[in-house]
Protein backbone atom coordinates (compact mmCIF):
# COMPACT_ATOMS: atom_id res chain seq x y z
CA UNK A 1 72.34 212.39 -163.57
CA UNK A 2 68.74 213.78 -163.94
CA UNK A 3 67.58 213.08 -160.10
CA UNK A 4 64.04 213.59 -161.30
CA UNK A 5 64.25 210.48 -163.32
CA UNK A 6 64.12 208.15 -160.10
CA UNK A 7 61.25 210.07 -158.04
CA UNK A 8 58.87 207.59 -157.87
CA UNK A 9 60.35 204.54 -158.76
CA UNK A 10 59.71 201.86 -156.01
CA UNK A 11 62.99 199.76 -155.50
CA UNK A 12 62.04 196.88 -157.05
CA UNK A 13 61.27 198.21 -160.21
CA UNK A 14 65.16 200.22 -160.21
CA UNK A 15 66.31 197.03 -159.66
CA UNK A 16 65.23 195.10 -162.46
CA UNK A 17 65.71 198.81 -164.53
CA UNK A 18 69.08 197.96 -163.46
CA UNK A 19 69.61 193.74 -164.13
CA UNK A 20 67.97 194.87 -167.46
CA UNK A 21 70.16 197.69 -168.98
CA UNK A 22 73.13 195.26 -167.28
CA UNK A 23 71.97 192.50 -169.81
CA UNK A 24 71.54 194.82 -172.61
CA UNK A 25 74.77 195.98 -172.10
CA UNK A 26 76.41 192.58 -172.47
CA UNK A 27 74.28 190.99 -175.57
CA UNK A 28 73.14 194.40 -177.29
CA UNK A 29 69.67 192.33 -177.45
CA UNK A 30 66.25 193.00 -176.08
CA UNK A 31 65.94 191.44 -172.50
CA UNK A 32 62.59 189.36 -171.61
CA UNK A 33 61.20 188.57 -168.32
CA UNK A 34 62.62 185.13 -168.16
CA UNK A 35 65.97 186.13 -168.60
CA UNK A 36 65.64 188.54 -165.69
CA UNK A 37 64.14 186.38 -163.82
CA UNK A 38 67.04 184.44 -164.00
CA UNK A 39 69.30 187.05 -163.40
CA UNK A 40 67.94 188.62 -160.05
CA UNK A 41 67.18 185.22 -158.20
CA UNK A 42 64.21 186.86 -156.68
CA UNK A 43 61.11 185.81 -155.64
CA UNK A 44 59.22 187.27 -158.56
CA UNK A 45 57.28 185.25 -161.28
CA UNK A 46 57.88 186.10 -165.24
CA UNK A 47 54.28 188.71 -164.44
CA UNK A 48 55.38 190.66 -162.14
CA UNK A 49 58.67 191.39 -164.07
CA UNK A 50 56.46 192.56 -166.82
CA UNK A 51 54.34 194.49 -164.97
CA UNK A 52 57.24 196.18 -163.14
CA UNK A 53 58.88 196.82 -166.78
CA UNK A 54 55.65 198.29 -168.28
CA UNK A 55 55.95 200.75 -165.32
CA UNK A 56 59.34 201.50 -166.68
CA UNK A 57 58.39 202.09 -169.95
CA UNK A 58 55.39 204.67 -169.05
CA UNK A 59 58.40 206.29 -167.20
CA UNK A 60 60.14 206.92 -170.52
CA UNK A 61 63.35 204.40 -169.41
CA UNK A 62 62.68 201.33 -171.62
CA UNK A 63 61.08 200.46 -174.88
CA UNK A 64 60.08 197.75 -176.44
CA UNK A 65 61.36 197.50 -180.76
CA UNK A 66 59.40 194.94 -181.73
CA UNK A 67 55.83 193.71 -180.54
CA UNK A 68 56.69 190.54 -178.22
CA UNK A 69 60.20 191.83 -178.03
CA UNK A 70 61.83 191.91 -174.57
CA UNK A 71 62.47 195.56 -173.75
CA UNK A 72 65.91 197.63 -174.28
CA UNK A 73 66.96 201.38 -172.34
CA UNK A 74 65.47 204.84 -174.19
CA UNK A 75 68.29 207.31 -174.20
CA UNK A 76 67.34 208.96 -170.98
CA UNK A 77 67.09 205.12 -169.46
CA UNK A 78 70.65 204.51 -170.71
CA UNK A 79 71.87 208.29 -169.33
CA UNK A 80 70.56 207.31 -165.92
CA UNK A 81 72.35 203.94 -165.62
CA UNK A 82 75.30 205.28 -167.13
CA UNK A 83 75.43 208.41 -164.48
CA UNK A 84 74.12 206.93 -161.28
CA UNK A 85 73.30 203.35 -161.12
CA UNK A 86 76.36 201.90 -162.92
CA UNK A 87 79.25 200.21 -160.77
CA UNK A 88 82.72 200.70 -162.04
CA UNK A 89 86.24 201.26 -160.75
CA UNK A 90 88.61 203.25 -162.20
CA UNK A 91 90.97 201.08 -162.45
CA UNK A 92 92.16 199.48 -165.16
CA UNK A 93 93.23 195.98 -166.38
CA UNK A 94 97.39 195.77 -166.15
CA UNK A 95 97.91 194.67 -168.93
CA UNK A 96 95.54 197.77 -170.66
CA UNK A 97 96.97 200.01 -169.02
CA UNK A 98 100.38 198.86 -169.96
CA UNK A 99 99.65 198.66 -173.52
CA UNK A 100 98.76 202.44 -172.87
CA UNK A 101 101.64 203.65 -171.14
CA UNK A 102 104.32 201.83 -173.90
CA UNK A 103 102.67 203.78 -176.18
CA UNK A 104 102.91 207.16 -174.10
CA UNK A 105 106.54 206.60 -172.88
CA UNK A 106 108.11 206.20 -176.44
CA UNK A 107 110.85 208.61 -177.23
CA UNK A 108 111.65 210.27 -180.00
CA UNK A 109 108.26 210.59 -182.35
CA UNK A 110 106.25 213.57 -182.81
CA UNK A 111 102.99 214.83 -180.66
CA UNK A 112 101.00 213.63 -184.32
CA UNK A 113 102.60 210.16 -183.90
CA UNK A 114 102.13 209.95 -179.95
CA UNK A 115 98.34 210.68 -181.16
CA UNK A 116 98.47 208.19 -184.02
CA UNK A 117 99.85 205.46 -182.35
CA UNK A 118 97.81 206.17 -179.10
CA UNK A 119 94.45 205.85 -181.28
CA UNK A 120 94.71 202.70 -182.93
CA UNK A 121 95.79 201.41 -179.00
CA UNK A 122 92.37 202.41 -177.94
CA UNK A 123 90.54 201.20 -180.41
CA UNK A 124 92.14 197.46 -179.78
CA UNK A 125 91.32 197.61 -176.57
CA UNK A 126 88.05 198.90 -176.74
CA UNK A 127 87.35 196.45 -180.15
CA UNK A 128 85.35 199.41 -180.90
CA UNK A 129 85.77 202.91 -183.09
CA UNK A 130 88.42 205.29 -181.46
CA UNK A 131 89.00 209.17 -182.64
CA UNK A 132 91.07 211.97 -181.69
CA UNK A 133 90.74 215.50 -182.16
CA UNK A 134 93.80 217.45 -181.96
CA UNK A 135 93.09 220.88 -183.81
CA UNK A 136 95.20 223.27 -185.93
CA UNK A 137 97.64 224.54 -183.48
CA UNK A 138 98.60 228.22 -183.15
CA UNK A 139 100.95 227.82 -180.55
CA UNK A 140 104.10 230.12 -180.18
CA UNK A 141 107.04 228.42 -181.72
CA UNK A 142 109.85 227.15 -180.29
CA UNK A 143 112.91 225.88 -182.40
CA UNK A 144 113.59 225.38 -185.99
CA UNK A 145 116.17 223.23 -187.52
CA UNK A 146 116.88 221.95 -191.23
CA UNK A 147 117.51 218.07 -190.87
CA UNK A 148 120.26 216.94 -194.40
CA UNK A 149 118.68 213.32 -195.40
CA UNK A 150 121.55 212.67 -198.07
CA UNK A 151 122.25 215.31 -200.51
CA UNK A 152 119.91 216.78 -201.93
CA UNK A 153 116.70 217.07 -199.45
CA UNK A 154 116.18 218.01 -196.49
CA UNK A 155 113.54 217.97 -193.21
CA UNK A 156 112.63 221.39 -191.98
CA UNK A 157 111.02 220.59 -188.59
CA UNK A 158 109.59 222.93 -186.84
CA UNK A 159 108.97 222.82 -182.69
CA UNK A 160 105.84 224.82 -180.69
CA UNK A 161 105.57 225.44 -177.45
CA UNK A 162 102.57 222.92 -177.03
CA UNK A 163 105.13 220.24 -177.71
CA UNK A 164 103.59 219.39 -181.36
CA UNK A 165 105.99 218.69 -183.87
CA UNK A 166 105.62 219.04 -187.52
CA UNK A 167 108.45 218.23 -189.92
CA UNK A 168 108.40 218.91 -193.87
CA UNK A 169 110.66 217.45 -196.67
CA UNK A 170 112.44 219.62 -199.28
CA UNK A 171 114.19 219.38 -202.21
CA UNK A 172 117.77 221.20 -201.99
CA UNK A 173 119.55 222.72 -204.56
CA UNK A 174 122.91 221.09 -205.50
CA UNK A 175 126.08 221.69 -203.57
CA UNK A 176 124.35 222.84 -200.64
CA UNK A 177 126.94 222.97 -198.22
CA UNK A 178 126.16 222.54 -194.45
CA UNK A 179 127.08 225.74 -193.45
CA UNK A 180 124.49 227.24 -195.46
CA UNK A 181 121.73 224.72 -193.50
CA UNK A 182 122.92 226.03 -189.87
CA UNK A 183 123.02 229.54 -191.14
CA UNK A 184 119.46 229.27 -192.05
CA UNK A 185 118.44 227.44 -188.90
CA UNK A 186 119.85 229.92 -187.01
CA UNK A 187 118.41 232.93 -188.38
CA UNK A 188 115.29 231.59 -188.43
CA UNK A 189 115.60 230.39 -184.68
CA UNK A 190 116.15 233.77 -183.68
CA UNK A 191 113.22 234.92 -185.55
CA UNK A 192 110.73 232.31 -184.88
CA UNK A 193 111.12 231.64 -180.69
CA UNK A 194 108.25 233.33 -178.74
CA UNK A 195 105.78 233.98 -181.96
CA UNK A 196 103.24 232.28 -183.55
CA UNK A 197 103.59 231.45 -187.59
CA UNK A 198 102.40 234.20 -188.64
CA UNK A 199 104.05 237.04 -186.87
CA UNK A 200 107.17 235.14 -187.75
CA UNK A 201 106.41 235.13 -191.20
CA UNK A 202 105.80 238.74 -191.30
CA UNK A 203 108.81 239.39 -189.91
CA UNK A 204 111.53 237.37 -191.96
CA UNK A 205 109.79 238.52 -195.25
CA UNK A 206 109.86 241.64 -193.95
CA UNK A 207 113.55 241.89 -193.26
CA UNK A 208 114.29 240.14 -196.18
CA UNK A 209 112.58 242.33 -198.51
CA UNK A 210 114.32 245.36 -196.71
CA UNK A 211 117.97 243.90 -197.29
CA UNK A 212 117.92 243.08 -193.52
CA UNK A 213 118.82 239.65 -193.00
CA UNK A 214 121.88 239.77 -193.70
CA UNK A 215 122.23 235.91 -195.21
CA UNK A 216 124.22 234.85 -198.72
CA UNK A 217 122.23 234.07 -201.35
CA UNK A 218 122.11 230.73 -200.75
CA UNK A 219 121.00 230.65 -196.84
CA UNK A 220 118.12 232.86 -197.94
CA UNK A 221 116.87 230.89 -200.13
CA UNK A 222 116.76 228.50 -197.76
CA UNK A 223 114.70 230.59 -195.27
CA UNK A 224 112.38 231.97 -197.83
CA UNK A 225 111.42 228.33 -198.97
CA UNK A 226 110.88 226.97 -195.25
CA UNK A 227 108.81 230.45 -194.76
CA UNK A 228 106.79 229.49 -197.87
CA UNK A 229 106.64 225.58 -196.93
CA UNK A 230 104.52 226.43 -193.62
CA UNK A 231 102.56 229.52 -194.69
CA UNK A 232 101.13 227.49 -197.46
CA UNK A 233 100.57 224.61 -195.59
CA UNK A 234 98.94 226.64 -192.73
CA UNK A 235 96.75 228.17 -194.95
CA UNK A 236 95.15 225.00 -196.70
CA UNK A 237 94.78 222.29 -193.97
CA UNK A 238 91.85 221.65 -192.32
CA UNK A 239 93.34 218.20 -190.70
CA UNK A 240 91.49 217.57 -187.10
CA UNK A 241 90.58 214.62 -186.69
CA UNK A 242 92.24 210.82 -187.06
CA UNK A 243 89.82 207.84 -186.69
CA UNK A 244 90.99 204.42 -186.50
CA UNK A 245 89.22 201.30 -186.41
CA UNK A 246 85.81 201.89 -188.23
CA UNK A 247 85.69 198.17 -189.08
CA UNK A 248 84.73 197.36 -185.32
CA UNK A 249 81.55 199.64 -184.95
CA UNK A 250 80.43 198.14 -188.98
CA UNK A 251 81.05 195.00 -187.81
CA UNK A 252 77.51 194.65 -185.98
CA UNK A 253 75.58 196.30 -188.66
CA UNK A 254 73.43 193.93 -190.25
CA UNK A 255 70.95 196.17 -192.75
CA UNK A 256 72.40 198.41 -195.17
CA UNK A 257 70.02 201.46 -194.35
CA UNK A 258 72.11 201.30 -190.72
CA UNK A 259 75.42 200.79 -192.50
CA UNK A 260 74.46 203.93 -194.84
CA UNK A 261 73.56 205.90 -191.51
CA UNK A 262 76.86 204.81 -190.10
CA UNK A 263 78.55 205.48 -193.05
CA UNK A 264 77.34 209.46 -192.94
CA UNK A 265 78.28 209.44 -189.59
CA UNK A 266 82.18 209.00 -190.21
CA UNK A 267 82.05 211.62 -192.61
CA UNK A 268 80.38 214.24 -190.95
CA UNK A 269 82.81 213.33 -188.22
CA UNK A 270 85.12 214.33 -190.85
CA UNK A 271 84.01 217.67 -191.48
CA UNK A 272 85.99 220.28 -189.86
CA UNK A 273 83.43 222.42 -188.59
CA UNK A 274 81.39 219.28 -186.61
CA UNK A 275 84.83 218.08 -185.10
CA UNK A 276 85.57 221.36 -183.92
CA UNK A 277 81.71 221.82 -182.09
CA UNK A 278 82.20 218.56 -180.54
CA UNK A 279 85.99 219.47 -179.51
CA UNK A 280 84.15 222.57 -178.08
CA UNK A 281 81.39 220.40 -176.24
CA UNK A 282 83.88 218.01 -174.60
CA UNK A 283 86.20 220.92 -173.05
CA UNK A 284 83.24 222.03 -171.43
CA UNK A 285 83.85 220.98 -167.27
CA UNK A 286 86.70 218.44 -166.63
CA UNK A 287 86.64 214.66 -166.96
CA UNK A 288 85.28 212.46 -169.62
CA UNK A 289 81.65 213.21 -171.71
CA UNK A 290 79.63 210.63 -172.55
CA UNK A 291 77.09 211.55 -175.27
CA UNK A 292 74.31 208.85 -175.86
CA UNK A 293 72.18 209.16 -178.56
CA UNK A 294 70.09 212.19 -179.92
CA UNK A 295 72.07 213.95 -176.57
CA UNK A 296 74.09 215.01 -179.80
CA UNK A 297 72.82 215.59 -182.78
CA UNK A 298 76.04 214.23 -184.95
CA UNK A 299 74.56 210.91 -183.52
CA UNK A 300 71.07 210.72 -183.38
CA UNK A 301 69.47 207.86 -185.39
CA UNK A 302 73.23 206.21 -185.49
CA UNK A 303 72.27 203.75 -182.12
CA UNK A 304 76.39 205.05 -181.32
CA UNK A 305 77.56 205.94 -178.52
CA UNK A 306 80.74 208.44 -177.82
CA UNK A 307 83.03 207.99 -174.61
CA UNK A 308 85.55 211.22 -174.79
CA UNK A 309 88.03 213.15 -172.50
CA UNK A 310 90.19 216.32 -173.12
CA UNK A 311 94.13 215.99 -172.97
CA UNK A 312 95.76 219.57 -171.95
CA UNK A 313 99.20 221.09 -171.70
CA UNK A 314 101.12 222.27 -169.48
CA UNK A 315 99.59 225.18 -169.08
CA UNK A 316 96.45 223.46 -168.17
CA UNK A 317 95.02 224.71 -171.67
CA UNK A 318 92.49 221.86 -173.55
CA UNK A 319 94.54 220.92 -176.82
CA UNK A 320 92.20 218.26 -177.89
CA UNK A 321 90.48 214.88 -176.99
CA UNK A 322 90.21 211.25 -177.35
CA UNK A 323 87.52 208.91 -176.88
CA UNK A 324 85.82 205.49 -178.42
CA UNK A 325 82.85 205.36 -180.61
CA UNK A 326 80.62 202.43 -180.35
CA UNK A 327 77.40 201.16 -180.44
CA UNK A 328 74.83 202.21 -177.48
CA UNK A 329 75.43 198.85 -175.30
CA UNK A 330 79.15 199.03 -175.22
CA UNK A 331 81.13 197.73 -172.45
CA UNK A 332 81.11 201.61 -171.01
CA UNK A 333 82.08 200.13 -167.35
CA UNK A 334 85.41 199.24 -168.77
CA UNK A 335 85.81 202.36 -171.54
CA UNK A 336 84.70 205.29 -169.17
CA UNK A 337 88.20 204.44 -166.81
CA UNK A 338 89.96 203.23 -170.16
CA UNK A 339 89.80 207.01 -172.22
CA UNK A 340 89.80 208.99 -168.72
CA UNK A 341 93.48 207.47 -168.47
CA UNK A 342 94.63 207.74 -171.85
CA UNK A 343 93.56 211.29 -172.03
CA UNK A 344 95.36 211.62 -168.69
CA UNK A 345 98.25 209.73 -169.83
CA UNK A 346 98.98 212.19 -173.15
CA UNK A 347 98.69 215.33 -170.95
CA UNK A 348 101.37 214.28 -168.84
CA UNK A 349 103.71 213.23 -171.38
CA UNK A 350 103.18 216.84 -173.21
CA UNK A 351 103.00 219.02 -169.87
């Protein structure tokens, strides 16, 4: 929090700074002097509320839309609630977190689905916009293994160290016995384990091309194909980011110049080079970021809001992020502990 922000504010005035943003919060609406007055049961008639708020609003924390509007936060108002004068636990609801954990403790589905399936839990929750960024990994591999689904295709899945798991379909050629499959897996196994794609690609093409790998025709056919699949697929996909419930944040929209604005928003979400800058932004320090506004450029003029948190490995390493997007006056005293412990909650499952 920006200490500066509450030299010379008399503790009456942070008070009602504080009833106000607190009623803002829950309606999204401009708050008036009656309804604080209301609110803080205080001795204090409807003109010395106003007089107390016009102080505010000199000191760049509120701002009034409309004339004869009640008053709403400024960025900098909302950042200083948000840091220092805002009361939450960080505990969650049982029954949230439970509905996080089932997703986290499911067996058997890959690191994208964990992410997948994790998202759209969030955004339920939160009845707002969730995201994840998970970028393009270069992780050592692990294990390799081609997967007969009947008899003619195949899955080649393929294992990395940072516990993602990506899996490809092929078409076989007929009569492929299963020999031929483990043969293939097993060569490439030995090849892949301890190096990243493409060192392992170098290496099998390589040794084929020098009459090396010492496979029958048909095993190497299979390796150069599952070589291919990846190095192509490496190459050409620019996949970072999953959003899931966009509906929510368009759902208070009520003019189609904000919808537009919102609209422009998802997509330059969308481009890889923005997802990747704000991956970059929230590894910076530990815990979750909370970027309000103009604070970040993707969203200035949006009136969103972005509550996010880095996931790591097990080697402590930042492999992405998670977090809601909603508009400014969303419940953040129950999303701030809600994304801290999903983030928290995929580490530990892939560490």
């Amino acid at each position: 929090m920006n200490d500066s922000a509450l030299i010379g504010l008399k503790p009456r005035a942070l008070e009602i700074f504080s009833a106000l943003v607190s009623a803002y919060l829950e309606t999204g609406q401009p708050v008036g002097s009656k309804m604080l007055s209301e609110r803080l049961r205080l001795d204090l008639s409807p003109a010395s509320i106003r007089s107390n708020m016009s102080s505010l609003e000199q000191a760049g924390l509120l701002f009034s839309p409309h004339i004869s509007a009640g008053r709403i936060p400024t960025e900098t108002g909302l950042r200083m609630f948000v840091d220092g004068l805002m009361e939450y636990t960080s505990d969650l609801k049982p029954e949230d977190r439970m509905s996080i954990d089932e997703e986290c403790a499911a067996r058997g589905i890959s690191v994208d689905d964990l992410l997948e399936k994790t998202t759209r839990t969030l955004s339920g929750l939160s009845r707002c916009a969730s995201l994840v960024l998970s970028p393009i990994s270069n992780a050592e591999l692990q294990h390799f293994e081609f997967v007969p689904l009947g008899e003619q295709r195949a899955l080649a899945v393929l294992v990395r160290l940072d516990g993602k798991v990506e899996n490809r379909l092929i078409d076989l050629p007929p009569g492929v016995p299963q020999s031929a499959l483990v043969r293939a897996s097993n060569y490439m196994n030995a090849r892949l384990s301890g190096r990243d794609i493409a060192a392992a690609t170098g290496l099998i093409q390589s040794e084929i091309a020098a009459q090396k790998a010492e496979l029958d025709e048909m095993s190497q056919r299979l390796v150069e194909e599952g070589v291919g699949l990846w190095s192509q697929a490496n190459a050409g996909d620019e996949t970072v980011l999953v959003m899931r419930g966009q509906s929510n944040l368009l759902d208070d929209i009520q003019g189609g110049e904000e919808l537009d604005t919102i609209r422009q928003l998802f997509d330059e979400l969308e481009a890889r080079e923005n997802a990747l800058r704000l991956l970059d932004a929230t590894s910076e320090g530990e815990g979750v970021k909370i970027f309000i506004g103009a604070e970040n450029k993707l969203f200035m003029n949006t009136g969103c809001s972005l509550v996010i948190a880095p996931y790591h490995n097990a080697n402590k390493s930042v492999i992405g992020a998670i977090g809601v997007l909603g508009p400014r006056h969303m419940n953040y005293q129950r999303i701030i502990p809600m994304v801290d412990y999903t983030s928290r909650a995929i580490a530990s499952v892939l560490s």
